[in-house]
C-alpha atoms as a PDB file:
ATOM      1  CA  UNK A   1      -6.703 -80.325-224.443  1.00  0.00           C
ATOM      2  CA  UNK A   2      -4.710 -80.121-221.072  1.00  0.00           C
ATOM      3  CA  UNK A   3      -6.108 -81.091-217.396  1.00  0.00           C
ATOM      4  CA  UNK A   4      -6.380 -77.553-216.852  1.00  0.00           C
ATOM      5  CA  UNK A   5      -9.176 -76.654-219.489  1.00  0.00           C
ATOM      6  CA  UNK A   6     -10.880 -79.957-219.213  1.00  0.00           C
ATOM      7  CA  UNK A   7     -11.043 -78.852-215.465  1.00  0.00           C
ATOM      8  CA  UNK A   8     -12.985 -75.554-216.858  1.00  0.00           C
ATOM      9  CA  UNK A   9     -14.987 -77.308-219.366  1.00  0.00           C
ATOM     10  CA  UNK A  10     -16.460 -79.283-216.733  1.00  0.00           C
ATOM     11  CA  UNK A  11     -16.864 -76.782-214.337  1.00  0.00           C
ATOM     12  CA  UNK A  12     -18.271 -74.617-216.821  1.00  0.00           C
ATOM     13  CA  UNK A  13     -20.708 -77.263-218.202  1.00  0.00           C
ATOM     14  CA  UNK A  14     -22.174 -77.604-214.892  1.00  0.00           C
ATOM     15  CA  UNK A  15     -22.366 -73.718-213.319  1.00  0.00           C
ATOM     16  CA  UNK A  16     -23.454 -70.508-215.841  1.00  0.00           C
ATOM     17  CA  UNK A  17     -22.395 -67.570-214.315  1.00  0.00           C
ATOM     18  CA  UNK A  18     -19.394 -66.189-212.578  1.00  0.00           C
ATOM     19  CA  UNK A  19     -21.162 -66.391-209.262  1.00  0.00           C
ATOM     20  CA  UNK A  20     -22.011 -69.778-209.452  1.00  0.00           C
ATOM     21  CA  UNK A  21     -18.230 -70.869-210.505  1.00  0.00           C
ATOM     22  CA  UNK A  22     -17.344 -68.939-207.407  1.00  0.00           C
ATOM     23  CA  UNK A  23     -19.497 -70.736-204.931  1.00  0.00           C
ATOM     24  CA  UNK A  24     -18.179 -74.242-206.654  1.00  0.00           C
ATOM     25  CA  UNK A  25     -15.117 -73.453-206.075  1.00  0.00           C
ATOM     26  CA  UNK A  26     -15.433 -72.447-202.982  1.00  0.00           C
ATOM     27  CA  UNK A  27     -17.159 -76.003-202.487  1.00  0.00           C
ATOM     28  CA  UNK A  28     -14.546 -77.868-204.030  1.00  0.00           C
ATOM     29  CA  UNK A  29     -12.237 -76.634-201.550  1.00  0.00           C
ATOM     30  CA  UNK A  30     -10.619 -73.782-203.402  1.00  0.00           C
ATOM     31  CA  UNK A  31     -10.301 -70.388-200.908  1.00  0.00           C
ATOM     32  CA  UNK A  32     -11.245 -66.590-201.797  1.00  0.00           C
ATOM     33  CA  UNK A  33      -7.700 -65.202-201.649  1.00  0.00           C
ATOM     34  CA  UNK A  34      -9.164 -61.670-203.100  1.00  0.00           C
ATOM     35  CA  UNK A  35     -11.751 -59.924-204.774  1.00  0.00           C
ATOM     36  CA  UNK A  36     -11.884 -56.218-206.844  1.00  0.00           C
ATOM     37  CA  UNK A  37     -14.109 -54.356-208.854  1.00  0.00           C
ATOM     38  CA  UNK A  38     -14.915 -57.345-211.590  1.00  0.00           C
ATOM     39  CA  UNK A  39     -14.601 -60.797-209.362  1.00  0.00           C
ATOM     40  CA  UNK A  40     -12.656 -62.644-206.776  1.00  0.00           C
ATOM     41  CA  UNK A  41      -9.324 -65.022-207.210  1.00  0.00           C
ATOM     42  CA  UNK A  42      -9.628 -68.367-205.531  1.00  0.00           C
ATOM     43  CA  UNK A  43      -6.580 -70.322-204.305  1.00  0.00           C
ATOM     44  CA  UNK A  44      -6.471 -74.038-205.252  1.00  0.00           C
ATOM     45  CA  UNK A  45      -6.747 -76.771-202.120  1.00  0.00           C
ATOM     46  CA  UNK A  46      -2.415 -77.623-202.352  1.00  0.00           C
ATOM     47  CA  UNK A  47      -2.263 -74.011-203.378  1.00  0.00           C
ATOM     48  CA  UNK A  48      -1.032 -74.192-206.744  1.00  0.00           C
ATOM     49  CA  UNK A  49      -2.488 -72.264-208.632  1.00  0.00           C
ATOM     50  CA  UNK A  50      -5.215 -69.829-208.645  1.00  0.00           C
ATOM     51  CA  UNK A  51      -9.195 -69.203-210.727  1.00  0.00           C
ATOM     52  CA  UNK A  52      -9.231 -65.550-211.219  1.00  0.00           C
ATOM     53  CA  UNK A  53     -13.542 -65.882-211.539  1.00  0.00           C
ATOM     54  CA  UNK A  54     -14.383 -62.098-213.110  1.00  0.00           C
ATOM     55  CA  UNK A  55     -18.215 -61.356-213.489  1.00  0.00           C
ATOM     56  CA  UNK A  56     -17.816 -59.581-216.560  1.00  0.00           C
ATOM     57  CA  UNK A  57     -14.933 -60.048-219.236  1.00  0.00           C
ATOM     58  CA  UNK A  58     -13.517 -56.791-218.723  1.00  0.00           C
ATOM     59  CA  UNK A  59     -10.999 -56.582-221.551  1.00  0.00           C
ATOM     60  CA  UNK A  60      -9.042 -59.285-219.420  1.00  0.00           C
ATOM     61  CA  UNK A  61      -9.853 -61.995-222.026  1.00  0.00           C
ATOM     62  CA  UNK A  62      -7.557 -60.246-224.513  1.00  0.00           C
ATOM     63  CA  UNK A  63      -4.560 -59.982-221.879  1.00  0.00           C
ATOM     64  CA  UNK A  64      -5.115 -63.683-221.358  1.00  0.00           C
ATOM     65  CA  UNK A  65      -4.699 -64.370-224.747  1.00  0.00           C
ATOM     66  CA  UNK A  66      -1.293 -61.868-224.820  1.00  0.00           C
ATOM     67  CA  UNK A  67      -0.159 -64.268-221.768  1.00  0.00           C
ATOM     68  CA  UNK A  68      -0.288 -67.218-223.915  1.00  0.00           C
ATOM     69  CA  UNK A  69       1.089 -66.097-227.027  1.00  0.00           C
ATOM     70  CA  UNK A  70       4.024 -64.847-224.930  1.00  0.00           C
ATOM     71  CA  UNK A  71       4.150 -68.057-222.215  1.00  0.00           C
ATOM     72  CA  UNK A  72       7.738 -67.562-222.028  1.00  0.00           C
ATOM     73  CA  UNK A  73       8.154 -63.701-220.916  1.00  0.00           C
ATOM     74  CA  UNK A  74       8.365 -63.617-217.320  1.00  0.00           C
ATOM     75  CA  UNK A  75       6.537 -60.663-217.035  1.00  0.00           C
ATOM     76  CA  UNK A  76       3.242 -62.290-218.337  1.00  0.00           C
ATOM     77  CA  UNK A  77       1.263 -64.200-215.596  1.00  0.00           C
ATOM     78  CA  UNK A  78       1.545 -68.142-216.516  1.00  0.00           C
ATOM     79  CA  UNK A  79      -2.022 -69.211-217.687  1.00  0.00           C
ATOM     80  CA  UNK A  80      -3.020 -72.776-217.821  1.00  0.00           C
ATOM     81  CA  UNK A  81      -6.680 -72.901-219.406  1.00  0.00           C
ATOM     82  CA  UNK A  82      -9.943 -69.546-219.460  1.00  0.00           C
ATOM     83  CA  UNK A  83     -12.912 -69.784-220.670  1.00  0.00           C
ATOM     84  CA  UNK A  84     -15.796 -67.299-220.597  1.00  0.00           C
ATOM     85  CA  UNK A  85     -19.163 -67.719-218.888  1.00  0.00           C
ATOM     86  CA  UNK A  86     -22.924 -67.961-220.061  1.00  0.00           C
ATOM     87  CA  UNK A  87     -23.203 -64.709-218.174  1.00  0.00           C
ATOM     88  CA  UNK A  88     -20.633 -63.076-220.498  1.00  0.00           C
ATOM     89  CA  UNK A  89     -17.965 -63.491-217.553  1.00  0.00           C
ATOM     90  CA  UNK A  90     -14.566 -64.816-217.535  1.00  0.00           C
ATOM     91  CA  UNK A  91     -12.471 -67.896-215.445  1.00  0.00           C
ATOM     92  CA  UNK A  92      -8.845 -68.494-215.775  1.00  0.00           C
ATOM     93  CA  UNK A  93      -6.534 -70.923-213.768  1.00  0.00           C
ATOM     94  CA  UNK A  94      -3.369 -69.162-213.337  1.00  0.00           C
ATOM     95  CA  UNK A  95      -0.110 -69.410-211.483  1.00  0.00           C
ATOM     96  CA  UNK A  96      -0.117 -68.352-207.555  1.00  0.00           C
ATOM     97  CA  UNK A  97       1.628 -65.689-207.375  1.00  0.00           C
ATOM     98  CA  UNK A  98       2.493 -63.295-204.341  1.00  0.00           C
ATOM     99  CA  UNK A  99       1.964 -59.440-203.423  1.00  0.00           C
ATOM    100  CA  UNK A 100       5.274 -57.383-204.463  1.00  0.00           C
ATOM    101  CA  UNK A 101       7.059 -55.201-201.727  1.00  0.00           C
ATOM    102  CA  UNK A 102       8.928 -52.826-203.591  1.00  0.00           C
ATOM    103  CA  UNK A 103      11.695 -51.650-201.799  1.00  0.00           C
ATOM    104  CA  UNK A 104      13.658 -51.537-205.154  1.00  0.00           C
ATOM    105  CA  UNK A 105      11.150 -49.556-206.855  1.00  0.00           C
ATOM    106  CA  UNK A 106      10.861 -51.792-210.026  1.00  0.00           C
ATOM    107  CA  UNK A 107       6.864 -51.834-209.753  1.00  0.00           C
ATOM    108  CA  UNK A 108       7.110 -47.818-210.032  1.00  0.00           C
ATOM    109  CA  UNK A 109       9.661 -48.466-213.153  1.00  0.00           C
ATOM    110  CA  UNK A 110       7.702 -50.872-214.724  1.00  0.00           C
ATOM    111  CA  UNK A 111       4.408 -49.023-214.350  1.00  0.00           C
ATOM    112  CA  UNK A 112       6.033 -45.674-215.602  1.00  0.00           C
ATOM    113  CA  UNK A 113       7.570 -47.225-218.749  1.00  0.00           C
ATOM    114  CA  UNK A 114       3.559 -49.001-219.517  1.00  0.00           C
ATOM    115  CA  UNK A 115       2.393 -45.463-218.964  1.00  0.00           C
ATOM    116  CA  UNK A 116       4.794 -43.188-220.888  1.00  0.00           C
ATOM    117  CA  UNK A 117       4.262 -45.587-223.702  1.00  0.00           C
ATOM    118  CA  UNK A 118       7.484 -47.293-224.389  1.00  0.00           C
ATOM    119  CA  UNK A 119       7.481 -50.083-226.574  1.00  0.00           C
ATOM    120  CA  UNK A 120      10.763 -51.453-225.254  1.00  0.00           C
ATOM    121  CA  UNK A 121      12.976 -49.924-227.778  1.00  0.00           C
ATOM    122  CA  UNK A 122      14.137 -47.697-224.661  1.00  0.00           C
ATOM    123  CA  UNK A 123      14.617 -50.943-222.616  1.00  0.00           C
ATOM    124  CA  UNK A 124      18.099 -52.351-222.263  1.00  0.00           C
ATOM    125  CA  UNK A 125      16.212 -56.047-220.840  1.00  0.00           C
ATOM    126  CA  UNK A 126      14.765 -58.262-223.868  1.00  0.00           C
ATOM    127  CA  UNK A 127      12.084 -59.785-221.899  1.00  0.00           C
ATOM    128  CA  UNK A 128      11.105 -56.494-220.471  1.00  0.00           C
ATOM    129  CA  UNK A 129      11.450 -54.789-224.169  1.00  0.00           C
ATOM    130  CA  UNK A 130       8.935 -57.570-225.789  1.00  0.00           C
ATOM    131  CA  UNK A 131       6.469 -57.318-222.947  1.00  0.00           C
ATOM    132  CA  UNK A 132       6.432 -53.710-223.443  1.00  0.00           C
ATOM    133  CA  UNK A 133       6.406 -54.256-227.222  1.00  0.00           C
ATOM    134  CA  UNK A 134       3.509 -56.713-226.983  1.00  0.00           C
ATOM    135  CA  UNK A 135       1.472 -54.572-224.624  1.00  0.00           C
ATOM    136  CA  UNK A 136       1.232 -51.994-227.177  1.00  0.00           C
ATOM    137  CA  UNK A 137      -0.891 -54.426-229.485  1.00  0.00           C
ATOM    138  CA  UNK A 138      -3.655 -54.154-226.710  1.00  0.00           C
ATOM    139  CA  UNK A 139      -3.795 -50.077-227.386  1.00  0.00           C
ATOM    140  CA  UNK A 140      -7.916 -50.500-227.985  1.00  0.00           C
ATOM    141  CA  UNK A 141      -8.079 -50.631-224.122  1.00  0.00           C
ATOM    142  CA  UNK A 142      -7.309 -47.781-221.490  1.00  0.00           C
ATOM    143  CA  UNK A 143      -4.639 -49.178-219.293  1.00  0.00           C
ATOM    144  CA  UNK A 144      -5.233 -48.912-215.735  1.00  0.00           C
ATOM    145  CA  UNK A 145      -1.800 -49.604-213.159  1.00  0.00           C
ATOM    146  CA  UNK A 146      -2.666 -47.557-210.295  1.00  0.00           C
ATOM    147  CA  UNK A 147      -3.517 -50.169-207.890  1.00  0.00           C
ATOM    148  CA  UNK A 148      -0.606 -52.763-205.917  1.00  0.00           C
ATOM    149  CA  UNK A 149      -2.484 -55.604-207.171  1.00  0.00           C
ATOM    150  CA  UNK A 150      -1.332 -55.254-210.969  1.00  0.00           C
ATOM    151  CA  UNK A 151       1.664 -55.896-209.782  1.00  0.00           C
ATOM    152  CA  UNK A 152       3.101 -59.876-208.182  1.00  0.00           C
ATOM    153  CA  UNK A 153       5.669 -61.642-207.791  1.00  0.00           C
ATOM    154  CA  UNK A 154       6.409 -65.320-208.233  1.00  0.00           C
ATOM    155  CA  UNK A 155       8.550 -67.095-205.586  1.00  0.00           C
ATOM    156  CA  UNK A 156      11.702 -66.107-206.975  1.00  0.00           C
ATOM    157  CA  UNK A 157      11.353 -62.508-207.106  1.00  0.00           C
ATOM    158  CA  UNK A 158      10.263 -62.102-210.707  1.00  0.00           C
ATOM    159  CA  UNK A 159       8.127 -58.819-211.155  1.00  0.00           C
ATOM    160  CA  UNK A 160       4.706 -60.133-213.127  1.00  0.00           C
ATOM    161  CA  UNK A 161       1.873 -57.803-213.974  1.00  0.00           C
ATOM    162  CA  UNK A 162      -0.898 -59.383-213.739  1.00  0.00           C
ATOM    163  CA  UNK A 163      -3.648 -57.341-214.564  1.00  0.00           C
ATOM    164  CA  UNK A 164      -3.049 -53.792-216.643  1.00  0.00           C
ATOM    165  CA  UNK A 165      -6.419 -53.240-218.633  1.00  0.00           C
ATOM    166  CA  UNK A 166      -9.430 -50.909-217.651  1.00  0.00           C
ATOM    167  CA  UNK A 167     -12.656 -53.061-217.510  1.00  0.00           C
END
């Protein structure tokens, strides 16, 4: 078991619900960097990494799980431990990554090739092709890209989407 999930089992042991993980956090020092719909993201105290805290699991759980069976695909997010709440919600430490500006319109490329359905065979990039590929493995769940916030970026540029599923 790595830092990071012993991290979660103890916070978890401790606080029930998604609400309560939130407010630890927020007492340990960790800062509200955002919040949607299903929860809030919290930035670590030497920044990081991030606890996406969602009060419901949201179908998110099962794009979690596609992250780590793909941890080398730079268009995954980078997990480092989840685990789901009493309350039936979800916490995962993540990488911090940072909002996209897409002057070069790869977001809008990305999210049309997710939407039209490709499954990378159309895709001339092999990372791009076996995200694409292993997206289509989620097709139980409505996929939902219309918002900036799908979309980051880590520090060198590289498009991640971090968040394609419909609660």
């Amino acid at each position: 078991m790595n830092t990071h999930q012993r991290f979660l089992d103890r916070l978890l042991g401790k606080y029930s619900s998604a609400e309560e993980v939130g407010d630890a956090l927020e007492a340990m020092g960790w800062s509200e960097i955002g919040r949607g719909h299903f929860g809030a993201v919290y930035m670590s105290p030497n920044g990081d990494k991030v606890a996406k805290v969602a009060n419901c699991d949201c179908a998110y759980a099962d794009y979690i799980r596609l992250a780590e069976d793909h941890p080398d695909n730079p268009f995954f997010p980078k997990v480092f431990g989840w685990a789901h709440t009493d309350d039936g919600g979800l916490v995962a430490l993540m990488e911090l990554l940072e909002p996209v500006e897409d002057e070069d319109g790869n977001v809008d490329t990305l999210r049309q090739l997710v939407l039209d359905g490709s499954d990378g065979d159309d895709v001339n990039n092999a990372d791009m092709a076996e995200f694409l590929g292993a997206l289509r493995t989620l097709d139980a769940h409505r996929l939902d890209l219309d918002g900036d916030a799908n979309f980051m970026v880590r520090t060198n540029g590289q498009l991640v989407v971090t968040d394609p599923l419909a609660a």
